[in-house]
N, C-alpha and C. Protein backbone atom coordinates (compact mmCIF):
# COMPACT_ATOMS: atom_id res chain seq x y z
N UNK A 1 20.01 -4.24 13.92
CA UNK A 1 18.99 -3.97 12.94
C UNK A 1 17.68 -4.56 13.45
N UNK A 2 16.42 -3.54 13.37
CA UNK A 2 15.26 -4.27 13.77
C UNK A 2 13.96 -3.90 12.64
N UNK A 3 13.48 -5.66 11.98
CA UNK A 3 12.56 -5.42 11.35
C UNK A 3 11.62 -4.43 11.22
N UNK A 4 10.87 -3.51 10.69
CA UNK A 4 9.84 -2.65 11.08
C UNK A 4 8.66 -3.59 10.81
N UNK A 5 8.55 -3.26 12.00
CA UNK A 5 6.83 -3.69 12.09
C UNK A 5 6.07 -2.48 12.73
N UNK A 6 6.76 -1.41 13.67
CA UNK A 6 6.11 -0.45 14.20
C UNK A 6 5.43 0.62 13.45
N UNK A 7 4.82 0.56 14.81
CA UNK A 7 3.48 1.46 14.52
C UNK A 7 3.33 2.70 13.24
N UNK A 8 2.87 2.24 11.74
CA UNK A 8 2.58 2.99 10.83
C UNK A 8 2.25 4.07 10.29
N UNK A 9 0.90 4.33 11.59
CA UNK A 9 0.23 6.14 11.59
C UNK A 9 1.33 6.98 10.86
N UNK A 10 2.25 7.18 11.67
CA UNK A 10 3.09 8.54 11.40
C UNK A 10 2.80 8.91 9.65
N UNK A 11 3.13 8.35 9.13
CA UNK A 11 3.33 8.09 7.53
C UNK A 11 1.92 9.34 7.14
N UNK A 12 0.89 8.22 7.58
CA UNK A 12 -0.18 9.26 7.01
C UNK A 12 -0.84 10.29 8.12
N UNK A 13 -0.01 10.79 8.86
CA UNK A 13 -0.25 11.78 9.43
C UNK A 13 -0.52 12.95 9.03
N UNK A 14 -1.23 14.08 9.49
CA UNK A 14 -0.84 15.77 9.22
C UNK A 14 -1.35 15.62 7.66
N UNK A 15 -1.34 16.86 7.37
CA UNK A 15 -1.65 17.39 5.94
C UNK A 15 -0.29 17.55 5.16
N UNK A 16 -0.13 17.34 3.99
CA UNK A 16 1.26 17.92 3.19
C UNK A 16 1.32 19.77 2.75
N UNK A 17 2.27 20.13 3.52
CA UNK A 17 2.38 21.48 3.39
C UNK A 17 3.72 21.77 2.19
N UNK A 18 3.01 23.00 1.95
CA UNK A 18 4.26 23.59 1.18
C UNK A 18 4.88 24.74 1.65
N UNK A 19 6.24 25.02 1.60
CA UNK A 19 6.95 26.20 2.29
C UNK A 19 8.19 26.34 2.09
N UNK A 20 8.73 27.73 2.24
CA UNK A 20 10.01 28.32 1.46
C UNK A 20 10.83 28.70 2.73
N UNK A 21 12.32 28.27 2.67
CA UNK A 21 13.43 28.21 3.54
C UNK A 21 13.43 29.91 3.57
N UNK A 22 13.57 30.63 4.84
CA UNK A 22 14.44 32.01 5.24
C UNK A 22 15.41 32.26 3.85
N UNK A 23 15.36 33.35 3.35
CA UNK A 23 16.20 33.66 2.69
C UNK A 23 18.02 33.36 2.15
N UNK A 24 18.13 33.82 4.03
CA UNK A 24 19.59 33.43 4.31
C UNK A 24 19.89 31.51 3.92
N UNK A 25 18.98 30.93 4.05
CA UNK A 25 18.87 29.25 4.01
C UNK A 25 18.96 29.24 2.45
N UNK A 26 17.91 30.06 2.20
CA UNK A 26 17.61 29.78 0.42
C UNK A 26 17.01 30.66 0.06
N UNK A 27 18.73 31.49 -0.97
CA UNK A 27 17.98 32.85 -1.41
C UNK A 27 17.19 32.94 -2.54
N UNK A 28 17.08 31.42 -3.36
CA UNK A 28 16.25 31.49 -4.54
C UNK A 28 14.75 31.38 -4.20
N UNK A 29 14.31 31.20 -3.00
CA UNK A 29 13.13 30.64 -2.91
C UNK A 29 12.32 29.89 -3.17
N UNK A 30 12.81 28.37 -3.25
CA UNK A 30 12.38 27.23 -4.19
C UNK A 30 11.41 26.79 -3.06
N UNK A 31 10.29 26.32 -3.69
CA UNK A 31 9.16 26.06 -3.03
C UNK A 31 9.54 24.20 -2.00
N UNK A 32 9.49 24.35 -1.00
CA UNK A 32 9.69 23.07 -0.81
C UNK A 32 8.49 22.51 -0.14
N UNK A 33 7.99 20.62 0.18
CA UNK A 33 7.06 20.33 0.21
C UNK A 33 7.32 19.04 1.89
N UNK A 34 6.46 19.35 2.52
CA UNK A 34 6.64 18.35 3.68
C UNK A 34 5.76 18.05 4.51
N UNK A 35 5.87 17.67 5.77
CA UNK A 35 4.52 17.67 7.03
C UNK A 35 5.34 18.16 8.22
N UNK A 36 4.29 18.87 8.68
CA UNK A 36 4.77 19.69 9.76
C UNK A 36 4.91 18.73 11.20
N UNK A 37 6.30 18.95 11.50
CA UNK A 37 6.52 17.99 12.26
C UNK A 37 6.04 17.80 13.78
N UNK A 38 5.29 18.99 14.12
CA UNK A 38 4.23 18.83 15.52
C UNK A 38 3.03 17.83 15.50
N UNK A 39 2.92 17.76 14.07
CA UNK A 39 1.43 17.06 13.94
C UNK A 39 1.94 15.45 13.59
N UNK A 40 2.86 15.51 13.00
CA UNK A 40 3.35 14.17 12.97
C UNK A 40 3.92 13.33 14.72
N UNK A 41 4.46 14.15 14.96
CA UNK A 41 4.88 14.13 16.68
C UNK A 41 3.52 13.52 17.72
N UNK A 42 2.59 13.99 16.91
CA UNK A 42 1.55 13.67 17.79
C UNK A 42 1.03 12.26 17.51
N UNK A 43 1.44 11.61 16.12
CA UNK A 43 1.01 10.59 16.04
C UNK A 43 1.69 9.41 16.27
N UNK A 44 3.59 9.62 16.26
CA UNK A 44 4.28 8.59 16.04
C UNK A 44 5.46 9.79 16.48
N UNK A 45 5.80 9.95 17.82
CA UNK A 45 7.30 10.85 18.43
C UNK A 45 8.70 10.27 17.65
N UNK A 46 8.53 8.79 17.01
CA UNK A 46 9.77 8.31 16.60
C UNK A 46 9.83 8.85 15.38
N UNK A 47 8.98 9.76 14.78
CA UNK A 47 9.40 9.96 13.45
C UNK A 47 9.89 11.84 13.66
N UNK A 48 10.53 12.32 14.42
CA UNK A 48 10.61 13.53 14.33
C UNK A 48 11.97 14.21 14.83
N UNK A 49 12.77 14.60 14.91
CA UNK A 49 13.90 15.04 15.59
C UNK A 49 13.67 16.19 16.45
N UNK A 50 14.60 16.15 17.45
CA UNK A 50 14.33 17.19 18.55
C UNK A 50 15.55 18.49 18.53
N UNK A 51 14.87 19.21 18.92
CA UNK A 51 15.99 20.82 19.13
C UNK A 51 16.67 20.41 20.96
N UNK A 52 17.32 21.32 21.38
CA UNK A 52 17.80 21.27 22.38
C UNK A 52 16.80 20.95 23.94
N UNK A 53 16.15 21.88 23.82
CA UNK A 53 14.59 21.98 24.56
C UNK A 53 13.87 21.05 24.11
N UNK A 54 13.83 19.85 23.30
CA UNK A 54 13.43 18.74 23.84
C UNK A 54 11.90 19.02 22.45
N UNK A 55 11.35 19.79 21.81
CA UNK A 55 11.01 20.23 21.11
C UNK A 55 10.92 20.08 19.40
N UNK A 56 9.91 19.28 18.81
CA UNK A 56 10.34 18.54 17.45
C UNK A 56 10.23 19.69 16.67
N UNK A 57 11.29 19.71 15.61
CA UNK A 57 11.56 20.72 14.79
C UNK A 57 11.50 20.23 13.09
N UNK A 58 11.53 18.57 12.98
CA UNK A 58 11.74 18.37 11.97
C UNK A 58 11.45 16.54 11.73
N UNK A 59 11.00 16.77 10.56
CA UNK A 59 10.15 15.30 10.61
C UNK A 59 11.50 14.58 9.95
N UNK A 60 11.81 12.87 10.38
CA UNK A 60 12.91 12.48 9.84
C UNK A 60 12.41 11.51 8.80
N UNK A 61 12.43 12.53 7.61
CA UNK A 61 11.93 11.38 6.60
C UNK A 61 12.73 10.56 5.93
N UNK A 62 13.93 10.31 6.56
CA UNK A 62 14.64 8.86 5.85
C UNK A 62 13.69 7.70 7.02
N UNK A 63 13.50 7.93 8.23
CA UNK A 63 12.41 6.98 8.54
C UNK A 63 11.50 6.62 8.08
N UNK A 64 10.26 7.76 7.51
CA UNK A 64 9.22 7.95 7.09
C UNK A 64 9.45 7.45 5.67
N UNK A 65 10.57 7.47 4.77
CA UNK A 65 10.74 6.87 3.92
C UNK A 65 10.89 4.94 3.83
N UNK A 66 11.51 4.72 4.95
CA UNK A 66 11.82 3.21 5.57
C UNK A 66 10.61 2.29 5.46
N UNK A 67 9.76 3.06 6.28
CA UNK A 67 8.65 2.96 7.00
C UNK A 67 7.74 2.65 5.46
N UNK A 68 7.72 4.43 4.68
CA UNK A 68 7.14 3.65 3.73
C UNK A 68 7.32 2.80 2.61
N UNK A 69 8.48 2.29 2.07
CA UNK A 69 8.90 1.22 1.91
C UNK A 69 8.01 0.01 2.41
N UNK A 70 8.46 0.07 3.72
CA UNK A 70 8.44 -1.14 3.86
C UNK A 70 6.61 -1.73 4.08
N UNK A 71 5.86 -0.29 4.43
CA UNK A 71 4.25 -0.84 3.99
C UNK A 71 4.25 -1.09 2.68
N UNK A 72 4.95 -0.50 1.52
CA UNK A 72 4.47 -0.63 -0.15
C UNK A 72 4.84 -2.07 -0.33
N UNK A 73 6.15 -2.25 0.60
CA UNK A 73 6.31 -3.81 0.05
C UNK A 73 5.20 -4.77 0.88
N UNK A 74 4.72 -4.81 1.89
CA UNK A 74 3.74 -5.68 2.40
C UNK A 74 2.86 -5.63 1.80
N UNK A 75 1.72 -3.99 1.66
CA UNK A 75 1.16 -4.16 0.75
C UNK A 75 0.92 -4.77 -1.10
N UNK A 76 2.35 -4.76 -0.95
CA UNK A 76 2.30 -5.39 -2.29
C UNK A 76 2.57 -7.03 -2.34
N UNK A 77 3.26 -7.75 -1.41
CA UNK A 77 3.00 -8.97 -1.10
C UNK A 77 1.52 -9.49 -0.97
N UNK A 78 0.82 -8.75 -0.30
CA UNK A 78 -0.75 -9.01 0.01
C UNK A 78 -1.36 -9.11 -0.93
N UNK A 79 -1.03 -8.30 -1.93
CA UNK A 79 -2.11 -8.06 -3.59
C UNK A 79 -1.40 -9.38 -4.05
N UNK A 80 -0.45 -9.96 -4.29
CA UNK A 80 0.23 -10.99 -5.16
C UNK A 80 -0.72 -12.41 -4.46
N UNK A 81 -0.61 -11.84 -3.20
CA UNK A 81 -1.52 -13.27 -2.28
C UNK A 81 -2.96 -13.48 -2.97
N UNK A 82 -3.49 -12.28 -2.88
CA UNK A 82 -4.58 -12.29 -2.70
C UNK A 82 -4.97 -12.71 -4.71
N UNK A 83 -4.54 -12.25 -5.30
CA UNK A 83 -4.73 -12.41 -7.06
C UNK A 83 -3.84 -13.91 -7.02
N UNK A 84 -3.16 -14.27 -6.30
CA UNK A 84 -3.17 -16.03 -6.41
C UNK A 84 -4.51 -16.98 -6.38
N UNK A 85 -4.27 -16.52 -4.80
CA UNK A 85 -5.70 -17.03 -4.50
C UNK A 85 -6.92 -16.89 -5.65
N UNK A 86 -7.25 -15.29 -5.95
CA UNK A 86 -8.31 -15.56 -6.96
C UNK A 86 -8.14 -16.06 -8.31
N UNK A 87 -6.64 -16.55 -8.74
CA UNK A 87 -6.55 -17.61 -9.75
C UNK A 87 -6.76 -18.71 -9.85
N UNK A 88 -6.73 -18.97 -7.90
CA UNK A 88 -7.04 -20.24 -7.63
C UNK A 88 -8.40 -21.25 -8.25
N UNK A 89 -8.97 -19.72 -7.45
CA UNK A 89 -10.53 -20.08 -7.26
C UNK A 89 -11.00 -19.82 -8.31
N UNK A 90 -10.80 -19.20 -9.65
CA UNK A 90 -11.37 -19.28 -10.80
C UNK A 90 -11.21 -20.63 -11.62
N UNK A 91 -9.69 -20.85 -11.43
CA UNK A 91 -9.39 -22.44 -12.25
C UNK A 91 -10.69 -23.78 -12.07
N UNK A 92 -11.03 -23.85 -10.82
CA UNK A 92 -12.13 -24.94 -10.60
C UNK A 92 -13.65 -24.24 -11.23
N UNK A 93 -13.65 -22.58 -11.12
CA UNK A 93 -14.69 -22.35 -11.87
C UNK A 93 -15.21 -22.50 -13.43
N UNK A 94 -13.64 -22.67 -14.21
CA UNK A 94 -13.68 -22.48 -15.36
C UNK A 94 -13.57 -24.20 -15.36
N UNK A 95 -13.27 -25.13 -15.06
CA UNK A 95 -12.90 -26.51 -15.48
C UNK A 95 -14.32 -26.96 -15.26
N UNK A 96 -15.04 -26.44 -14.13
CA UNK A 96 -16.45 -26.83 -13.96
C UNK A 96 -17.39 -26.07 -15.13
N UNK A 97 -17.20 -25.04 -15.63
CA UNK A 97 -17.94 -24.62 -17.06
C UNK A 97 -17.63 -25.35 -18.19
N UNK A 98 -16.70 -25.95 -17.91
CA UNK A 98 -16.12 -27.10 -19.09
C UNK A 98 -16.96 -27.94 -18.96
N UNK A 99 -17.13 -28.57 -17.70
CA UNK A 99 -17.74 -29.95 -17.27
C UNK A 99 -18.90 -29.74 -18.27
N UNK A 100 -19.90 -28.42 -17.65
CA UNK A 100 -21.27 -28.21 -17.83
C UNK A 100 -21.36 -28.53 -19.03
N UNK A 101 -20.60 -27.42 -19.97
CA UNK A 101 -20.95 -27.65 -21.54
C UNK A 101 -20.77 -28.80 -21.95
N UNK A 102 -19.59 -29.64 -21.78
CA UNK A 102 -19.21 -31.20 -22.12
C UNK A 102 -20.80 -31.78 -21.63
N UNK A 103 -20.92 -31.76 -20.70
CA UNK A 103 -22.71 -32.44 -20.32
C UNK A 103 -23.71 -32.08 -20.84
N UNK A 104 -23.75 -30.70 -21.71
CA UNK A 104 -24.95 -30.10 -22.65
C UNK A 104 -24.94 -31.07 -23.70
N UNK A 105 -23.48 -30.62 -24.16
CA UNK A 105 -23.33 -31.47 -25.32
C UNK A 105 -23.74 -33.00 -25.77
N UNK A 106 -23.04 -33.56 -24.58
CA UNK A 106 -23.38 -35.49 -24.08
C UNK A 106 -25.18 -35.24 -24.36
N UNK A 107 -25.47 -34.40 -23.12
CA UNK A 107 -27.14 -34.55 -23.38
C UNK A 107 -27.79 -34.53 -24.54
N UNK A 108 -27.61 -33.34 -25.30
CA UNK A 108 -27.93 -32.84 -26.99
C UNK A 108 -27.83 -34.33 -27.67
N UNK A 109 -26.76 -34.60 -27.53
CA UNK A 109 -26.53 -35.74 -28.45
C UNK A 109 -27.19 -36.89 -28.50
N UNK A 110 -27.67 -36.92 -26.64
CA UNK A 110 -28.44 -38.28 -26.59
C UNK A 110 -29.56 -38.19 -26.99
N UNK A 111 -30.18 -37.08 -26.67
CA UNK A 111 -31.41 -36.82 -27.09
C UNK A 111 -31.62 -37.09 -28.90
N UNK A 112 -30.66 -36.38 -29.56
CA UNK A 112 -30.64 -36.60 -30.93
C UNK A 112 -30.65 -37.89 -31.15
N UNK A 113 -29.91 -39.09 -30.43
CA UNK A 113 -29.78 -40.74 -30.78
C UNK A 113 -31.50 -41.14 -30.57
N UNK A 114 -31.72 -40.65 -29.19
CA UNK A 114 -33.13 -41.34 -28.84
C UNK A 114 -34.08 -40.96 -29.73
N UNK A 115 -34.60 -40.01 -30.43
CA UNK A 115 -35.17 -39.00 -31.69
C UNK A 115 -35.11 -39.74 -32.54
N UNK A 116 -34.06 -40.76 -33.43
CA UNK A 116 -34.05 -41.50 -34.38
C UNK A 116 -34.50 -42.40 -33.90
């Protein structure tokens, strides 16, 4: 088993096409939806299966599925990082707006003592 870390492109390769199996394949003609696997070939050869002649015929999207997995989960580790962090950095912002007002207040007040 090897972590994926490789190279991503493929995923968002090519345009998403739509297209209907030969009759004999599928005589109802249900519309099906994919990327054409020459154009994906061109970006990432590991995501495509070959015919005899050596020739990609078909994109292998249980990879392309793997693959994207496993960016949704990084990307989604990254957002959890990153909205930590900016909880971080708000907590000292908001304890320091505390400070301020607590010091308006102190001030107000002194001023009101010195006034009498």
């Amino acid at each position: 088993m090897v972590v994926l870390t490789a190279n991503l492109k493929g995923i968002s390769c090519g345009q998403p096409v739509t297209f209907r199996y030969k009759c004999d394949l599928d005589p109802a003609g249900i519309p099906q939806f994919g990327l054409v696997a020459e154009q994906v070939e061109k970006v990432n050869p590991n995501l495509v299966a070959r015919d005899g002649e050596g020739k990609a015929y078909m994109v292998r999207y249980e990879a392309v599925n793997a693959m994207s997995l496993n960016e949704f989960l990084r990307e989604h580790l990254r957002m959890n990082s990153r909205n930590a962090r900016s909880r971080t950095w708000k907590r000292p912002l908001q304890s320091s707006k505390g400070i301020s007002k607590r010091k308006f207040r102190l001030s107000a007040q002194a001023s009101k003592t010195r006034q009498r």
